[in-house]
C-alpha atoms as a PDB file:
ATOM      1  CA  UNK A   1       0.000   0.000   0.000  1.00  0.00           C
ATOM      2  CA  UNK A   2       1.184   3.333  -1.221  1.00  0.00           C
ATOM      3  CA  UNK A   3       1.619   5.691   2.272  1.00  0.00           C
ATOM      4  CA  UNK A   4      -0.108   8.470   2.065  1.00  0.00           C
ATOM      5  CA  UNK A   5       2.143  11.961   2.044  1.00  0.00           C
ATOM      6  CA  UNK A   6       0.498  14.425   4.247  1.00  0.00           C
ATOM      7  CA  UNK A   7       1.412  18.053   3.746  1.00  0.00           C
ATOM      8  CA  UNK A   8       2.023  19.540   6.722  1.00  0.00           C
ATOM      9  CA  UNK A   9      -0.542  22.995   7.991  1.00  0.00           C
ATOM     10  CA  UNK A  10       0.430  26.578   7.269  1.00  0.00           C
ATOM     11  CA  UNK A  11       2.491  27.591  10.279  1.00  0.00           C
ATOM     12  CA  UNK A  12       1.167  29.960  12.227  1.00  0.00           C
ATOM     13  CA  UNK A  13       5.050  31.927  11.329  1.00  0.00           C
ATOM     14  CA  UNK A  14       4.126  31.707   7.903  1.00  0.00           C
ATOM     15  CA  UNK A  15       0.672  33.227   7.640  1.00  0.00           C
ATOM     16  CA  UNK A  16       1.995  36.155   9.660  1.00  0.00           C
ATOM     17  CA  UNK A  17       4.668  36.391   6.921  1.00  0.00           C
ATOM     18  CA  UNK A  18       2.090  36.619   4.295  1.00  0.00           C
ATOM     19  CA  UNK A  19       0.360  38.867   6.493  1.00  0.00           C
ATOM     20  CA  UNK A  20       2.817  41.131   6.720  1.00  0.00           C
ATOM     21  CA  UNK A  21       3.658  40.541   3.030  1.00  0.00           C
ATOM     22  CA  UNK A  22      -0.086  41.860   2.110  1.00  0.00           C
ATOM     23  CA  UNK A  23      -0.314  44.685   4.444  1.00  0.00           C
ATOM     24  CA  UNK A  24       3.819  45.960   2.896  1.00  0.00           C
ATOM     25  CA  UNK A  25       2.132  45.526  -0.624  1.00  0.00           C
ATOM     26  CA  UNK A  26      -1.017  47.409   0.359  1.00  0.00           C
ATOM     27  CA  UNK A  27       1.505  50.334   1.844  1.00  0.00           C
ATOM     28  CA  UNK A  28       3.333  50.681  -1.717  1.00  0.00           C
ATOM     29  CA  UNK A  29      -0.019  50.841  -3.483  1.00  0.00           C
ATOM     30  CA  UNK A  30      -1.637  53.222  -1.165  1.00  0.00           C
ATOM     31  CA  UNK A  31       1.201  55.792  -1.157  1.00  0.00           C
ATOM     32  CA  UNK A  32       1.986  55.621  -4.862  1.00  0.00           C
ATOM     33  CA  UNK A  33      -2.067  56.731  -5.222  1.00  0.00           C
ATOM     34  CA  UNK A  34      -1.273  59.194  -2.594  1.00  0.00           C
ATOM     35  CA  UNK A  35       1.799  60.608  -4.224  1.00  0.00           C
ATOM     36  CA  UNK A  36       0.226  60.652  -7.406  1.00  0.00           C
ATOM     37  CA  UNK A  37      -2.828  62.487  -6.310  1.00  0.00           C
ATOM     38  CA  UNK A  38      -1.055  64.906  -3.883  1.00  0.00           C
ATOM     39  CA  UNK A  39       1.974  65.427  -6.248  1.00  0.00           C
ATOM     40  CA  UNK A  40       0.960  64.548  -9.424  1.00  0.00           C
ATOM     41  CA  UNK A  41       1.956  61.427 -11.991  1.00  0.00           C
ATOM     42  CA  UNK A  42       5.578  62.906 -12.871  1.00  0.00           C
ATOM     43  CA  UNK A  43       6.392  62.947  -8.899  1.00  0.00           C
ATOM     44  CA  UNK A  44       5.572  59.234  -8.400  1.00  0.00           C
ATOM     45  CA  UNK A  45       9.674  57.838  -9.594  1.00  0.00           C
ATOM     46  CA  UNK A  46      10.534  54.980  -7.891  1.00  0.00           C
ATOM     47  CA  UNK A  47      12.877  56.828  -5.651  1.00  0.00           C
ATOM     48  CA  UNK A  48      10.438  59.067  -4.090  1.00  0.00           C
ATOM     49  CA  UNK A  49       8.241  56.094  -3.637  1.00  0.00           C
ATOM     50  CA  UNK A  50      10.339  54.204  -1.830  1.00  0.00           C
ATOM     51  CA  UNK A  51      10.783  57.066   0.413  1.00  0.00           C
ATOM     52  CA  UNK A  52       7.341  57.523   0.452  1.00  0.00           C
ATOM     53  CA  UNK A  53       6.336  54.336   1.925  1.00  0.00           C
ATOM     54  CA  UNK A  54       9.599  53.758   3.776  1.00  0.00           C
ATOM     55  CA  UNK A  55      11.026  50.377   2.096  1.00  0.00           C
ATOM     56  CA  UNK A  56      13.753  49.986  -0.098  1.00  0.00           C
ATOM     57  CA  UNK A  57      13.913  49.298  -3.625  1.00  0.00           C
ATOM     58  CA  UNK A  58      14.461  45.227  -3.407  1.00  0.00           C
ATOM     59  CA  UNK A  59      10.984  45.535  -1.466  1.00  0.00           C
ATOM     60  CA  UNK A  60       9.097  46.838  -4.430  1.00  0.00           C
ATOM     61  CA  UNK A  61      10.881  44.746  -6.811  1.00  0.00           C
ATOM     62  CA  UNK A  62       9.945  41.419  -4.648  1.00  0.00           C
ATOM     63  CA  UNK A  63       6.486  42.606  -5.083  1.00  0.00           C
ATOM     64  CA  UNK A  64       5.616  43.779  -8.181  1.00  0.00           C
ATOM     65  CA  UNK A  65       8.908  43.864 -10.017  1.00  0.00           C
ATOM     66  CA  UNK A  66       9.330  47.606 -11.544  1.00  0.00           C
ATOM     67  CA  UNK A  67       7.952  50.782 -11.412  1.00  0.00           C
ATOM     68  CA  UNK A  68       5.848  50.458 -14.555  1.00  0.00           C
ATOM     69  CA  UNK A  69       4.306  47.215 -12.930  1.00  0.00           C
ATOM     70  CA  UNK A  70       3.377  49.168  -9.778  1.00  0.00           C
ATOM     71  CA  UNK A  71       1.600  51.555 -11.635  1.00  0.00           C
ATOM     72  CA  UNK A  72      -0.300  48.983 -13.332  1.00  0.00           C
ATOM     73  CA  UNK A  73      -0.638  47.414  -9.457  1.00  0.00           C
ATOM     74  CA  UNK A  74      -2.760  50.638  -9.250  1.00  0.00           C
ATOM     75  CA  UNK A  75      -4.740  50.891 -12.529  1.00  0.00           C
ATOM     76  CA  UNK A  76      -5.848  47.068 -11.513  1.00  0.00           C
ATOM     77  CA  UNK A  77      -6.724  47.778  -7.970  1.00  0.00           C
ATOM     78  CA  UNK A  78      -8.693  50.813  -9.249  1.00  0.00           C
ATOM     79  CA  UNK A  79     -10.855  49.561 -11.982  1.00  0.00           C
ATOM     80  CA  UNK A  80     -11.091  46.062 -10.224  1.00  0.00           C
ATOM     81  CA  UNK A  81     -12.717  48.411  -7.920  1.00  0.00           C
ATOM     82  CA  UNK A  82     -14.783  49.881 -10.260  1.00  0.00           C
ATOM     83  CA  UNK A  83     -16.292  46.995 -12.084  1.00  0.00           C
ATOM     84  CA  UNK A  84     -17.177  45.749  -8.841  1.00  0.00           C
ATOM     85  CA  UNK A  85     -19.144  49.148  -7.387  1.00  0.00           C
ATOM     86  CA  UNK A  86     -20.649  49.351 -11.069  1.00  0.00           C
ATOM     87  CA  UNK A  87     -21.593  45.872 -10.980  1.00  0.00           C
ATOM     88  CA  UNK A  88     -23.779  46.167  -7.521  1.00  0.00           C
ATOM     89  CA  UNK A  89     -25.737  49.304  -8.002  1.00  0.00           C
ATOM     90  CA  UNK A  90     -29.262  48.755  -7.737  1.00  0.00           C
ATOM     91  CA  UNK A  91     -31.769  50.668  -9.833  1.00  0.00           C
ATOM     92  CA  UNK A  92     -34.788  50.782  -7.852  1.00  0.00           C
ATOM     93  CA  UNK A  93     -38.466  50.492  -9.506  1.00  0.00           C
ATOM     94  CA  UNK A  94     -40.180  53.897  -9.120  1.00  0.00           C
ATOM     95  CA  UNK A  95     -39.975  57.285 -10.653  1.00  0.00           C
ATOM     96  CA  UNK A  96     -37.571  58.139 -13.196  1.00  0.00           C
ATOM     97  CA  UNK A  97     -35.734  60.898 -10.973  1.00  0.00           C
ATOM     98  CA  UNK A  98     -35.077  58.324  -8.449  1.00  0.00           C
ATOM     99  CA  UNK A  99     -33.444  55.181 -10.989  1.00  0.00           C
ATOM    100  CA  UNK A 100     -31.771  57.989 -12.328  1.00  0.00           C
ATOM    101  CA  UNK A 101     -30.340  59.223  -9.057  1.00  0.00           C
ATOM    102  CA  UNK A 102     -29.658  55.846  -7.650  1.00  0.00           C
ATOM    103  CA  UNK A 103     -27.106  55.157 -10.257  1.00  0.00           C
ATOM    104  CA  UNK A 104     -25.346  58.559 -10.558  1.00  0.00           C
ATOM    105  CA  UNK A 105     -24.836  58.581  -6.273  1.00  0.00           C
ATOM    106  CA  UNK A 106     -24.036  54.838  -6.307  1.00  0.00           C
ATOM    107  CA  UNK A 107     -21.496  55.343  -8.959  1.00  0.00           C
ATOM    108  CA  UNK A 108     -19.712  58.442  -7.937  1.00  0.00           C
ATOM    109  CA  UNK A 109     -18.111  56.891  -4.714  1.00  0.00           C
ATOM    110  CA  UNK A 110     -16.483  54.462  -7.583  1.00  0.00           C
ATOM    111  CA  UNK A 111     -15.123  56.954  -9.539  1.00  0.00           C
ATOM    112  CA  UNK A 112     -14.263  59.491  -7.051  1.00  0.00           C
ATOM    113  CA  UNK A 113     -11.992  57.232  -4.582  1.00  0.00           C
ATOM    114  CA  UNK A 114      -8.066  57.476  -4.022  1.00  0.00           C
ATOM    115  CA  UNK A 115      -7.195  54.702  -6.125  1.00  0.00           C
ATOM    116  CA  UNK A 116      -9.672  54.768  -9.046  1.00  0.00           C
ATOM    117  CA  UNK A 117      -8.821  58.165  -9.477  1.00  0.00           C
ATOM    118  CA  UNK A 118      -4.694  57.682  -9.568  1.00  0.00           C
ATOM    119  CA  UNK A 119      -5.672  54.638 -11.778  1.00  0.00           C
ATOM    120  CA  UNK A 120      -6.982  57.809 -14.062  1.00  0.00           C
ATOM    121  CA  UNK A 121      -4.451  59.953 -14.061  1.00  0.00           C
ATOM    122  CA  UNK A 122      -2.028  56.650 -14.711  1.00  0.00           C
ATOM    123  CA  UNK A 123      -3.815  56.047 -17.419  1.00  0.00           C
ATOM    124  CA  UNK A 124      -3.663  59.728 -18.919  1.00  0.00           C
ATOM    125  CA  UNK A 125       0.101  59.899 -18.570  1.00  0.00           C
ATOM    126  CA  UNK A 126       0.736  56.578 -20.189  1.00  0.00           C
ATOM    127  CA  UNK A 127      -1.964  56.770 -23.056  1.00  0.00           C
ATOM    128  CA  UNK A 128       1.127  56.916 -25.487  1.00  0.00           C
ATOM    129  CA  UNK A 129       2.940  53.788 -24.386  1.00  0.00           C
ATOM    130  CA  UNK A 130      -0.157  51.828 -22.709  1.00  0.00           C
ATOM    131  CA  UNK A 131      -0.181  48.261 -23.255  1.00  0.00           C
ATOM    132  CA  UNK A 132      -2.937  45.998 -24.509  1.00  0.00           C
ATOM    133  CA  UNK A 133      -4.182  45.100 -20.536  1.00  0.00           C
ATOM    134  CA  UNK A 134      -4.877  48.693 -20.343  1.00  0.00           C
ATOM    135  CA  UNK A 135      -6.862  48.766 -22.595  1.00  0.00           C
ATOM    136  CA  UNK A 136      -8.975  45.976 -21.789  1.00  0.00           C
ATOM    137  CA  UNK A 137      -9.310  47.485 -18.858  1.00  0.00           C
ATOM    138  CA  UNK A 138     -11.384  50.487 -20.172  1.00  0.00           C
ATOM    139  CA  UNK A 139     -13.282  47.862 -22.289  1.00  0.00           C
ATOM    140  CA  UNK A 140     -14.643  46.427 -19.449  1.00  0.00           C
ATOM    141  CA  UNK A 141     -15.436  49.346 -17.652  1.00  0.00           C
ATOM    142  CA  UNK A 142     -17.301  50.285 -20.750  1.00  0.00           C
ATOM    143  CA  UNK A 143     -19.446  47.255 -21.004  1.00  0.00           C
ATOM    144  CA  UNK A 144     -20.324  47.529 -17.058  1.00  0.00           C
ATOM    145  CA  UNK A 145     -21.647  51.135 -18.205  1.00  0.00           C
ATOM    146  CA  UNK A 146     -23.622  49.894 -20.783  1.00  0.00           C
ATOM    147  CA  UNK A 147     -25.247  47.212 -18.536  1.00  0.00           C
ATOM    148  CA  UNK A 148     -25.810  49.949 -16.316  1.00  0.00           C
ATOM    149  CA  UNK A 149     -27.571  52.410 -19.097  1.00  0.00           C
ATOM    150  CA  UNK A 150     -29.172  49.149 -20.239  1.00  0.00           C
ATOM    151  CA  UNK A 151     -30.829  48.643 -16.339  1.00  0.00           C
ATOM    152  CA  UNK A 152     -31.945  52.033 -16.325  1.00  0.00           C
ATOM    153  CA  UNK A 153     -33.162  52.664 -19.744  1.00  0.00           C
ATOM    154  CA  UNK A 154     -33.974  49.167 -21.106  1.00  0.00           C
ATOM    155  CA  UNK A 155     -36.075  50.585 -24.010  1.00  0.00           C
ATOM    156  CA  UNK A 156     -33.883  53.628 -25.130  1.00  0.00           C
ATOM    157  CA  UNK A 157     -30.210  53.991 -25.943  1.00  0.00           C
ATOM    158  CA  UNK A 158     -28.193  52.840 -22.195  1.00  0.00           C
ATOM    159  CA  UNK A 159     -24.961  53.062 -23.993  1.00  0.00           C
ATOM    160  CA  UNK A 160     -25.207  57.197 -24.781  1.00  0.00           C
ATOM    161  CA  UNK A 161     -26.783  57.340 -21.326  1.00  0.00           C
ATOM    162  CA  UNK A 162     -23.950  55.650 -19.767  1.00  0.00           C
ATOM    163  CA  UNK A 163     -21.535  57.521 -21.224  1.00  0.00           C
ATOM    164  CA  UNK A 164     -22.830  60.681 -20.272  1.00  0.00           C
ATOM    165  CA  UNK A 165     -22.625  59.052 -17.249  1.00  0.00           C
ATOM    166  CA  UNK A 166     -19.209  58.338 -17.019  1.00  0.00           C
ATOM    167  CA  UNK A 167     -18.119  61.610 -18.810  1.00  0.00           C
ATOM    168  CA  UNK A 168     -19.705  64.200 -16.273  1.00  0.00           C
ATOM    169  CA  UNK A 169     -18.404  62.073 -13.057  1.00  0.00           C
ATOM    170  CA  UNK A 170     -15.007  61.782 -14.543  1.00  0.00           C
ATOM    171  CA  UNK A 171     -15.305  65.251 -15.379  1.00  0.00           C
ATOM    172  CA  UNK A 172     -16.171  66.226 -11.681  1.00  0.00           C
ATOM    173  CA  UNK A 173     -12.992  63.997  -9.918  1.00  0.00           C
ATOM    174  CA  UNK A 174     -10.763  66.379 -12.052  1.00  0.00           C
ATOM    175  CA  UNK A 175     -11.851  69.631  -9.768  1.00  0.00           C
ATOM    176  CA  UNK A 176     -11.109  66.697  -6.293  1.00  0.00           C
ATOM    177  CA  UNK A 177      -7.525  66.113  -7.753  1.00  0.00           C
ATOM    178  CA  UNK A 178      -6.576  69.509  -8.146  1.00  0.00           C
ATOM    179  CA  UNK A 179      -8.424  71.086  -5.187  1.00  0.00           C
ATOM    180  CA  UNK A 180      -6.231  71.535  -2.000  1.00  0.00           C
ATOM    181  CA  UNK A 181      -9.519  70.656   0.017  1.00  0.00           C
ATOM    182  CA  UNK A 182     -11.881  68.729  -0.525  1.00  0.00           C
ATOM    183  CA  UNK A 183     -14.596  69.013  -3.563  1.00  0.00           C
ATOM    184  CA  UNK A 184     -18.041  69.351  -2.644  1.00  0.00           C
ATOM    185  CA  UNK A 185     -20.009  68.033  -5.914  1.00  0.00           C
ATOM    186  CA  UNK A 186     -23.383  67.341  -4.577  1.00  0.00           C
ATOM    187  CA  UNK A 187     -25.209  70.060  -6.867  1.00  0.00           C
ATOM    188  CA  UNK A 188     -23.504  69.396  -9.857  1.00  0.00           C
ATOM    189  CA  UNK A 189     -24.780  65.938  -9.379  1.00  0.00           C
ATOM    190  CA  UNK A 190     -27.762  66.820  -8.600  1.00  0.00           C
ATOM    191  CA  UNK A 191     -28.110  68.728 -11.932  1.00  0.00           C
ATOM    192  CA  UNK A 192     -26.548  66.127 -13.608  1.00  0.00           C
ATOM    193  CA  UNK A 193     -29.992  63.791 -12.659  1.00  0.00           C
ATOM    194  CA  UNK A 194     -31.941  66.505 -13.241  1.00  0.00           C
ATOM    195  CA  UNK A 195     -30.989  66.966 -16.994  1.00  0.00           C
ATOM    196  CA  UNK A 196     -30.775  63.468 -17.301  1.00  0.00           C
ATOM    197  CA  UNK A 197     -34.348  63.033 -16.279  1.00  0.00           C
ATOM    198  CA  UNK A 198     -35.524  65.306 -18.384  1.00  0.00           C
ATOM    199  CA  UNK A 199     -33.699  64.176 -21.345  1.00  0.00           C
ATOM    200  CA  UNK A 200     -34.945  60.663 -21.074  1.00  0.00           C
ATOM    201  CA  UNK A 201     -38.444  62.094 -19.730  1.00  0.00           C
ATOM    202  CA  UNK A 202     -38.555  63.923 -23.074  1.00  0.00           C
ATOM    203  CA  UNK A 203     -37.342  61.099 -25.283  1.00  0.00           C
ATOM    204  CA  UNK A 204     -40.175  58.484 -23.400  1.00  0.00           C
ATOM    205  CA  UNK A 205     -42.976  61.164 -23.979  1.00  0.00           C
ATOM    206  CA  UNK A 206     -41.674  61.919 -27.928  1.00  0.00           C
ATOM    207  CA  UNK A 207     -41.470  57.770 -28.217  1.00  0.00           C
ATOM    208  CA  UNK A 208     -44.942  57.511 -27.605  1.00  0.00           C
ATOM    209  CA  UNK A 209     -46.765  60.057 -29.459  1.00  0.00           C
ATOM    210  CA  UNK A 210     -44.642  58.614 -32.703  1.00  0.00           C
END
């Protein structure tokens, strides 16, 4: 009979070194976004990194390799994040205002957090040289959107819906990045819904009268 080769547990050493191995990477990530956010993308070289989150070089090699694969550390972290949020919101039953409103304030926290917006500016600085997974990346983004329009406006165009979406609440995270305080967008959101109820209140009522 063939004995049977039992593989010992995890020590409890070695999940504390993965432990500490998670919370090191999470460190990197979250002061590259930081740097990049509070300094802008041309301030985030691996030097001041390094300095930033208090490791050495060898660290940030042993966990993502180079600078360029840091950055892309980011840019999946933040649209990972992003899919996810877009992928939850609920659009109620009810008046149009409120579907409309439901998905504009549920999506906003997605695109205006730390890390979805460095994965932005990342993206804008490297549009030149991006590679292929960046772009898939903004592919899938896209098609969340458009299952979002589709949710909201299942009879009428989602897509152009969605990306007026996604247009005005990018366009408000660039005032948050460049503010030294922090951005209060509540009304332009709230006139965001507004026109977008009325657009889509318009196009129902001119549907049905064809």
């Amino acid at each position: 009979m063939t004995a049977v080769v039992r593989r010992p547990a995890p020590t409890r050493r070695a999940e504390n070194r993965q432990r500490r191995g998670d919370d090191t990477r999470a460190v990197i990530i979250a002061e590259t976004v930081a740097c990049i956010l509070e300094e802008g993308f041309g301030a985030a070289s691996a030097k001041h990194i390094t300095e930033r989150a208090n490791v050495s070089w060898g660290v940030i090699q042993y966990h993502f390799g180079d600078r360029d694969q840091l950055l892309m550390a980011v840019v999946d972290e933040g649209f990972a994040g992003l899919q996810r949020a877009l992928a939850h919101v609920h659009v109620p039953n009810g008046a149009l205002r409120e579907r409309v409103s439901a998905v504009v304030e549920a999506a906003w926290p997605a695109f205006s957090n730390p890390t979805s917006m460095a994965a932005q500016e990342i993206l804008v600085a490297t549009r030149v040289t991006r590679g292929k997974k960046l772009n898939r990346h903004l592919v899938d983004v896209n098609e969340g959107l458009n299952a979002l329009g589709a949710k909201l406006v299942p009879d009428q165009d989602g897509s152009a819906v969605a990306d007026v979406i996604w247009a005005c609440l990018r366009g408000l995270t660039v005032p948050q990045m460049v503010s030294a305080g922090r951005y209060d967008s509540t009304r332009q959101r709230q006139t965001l819904i507004d026109m977008l109820t009325l657009y889509l209140s318009a196009e129902s009522l001119f549907d049905r009268r064809r």
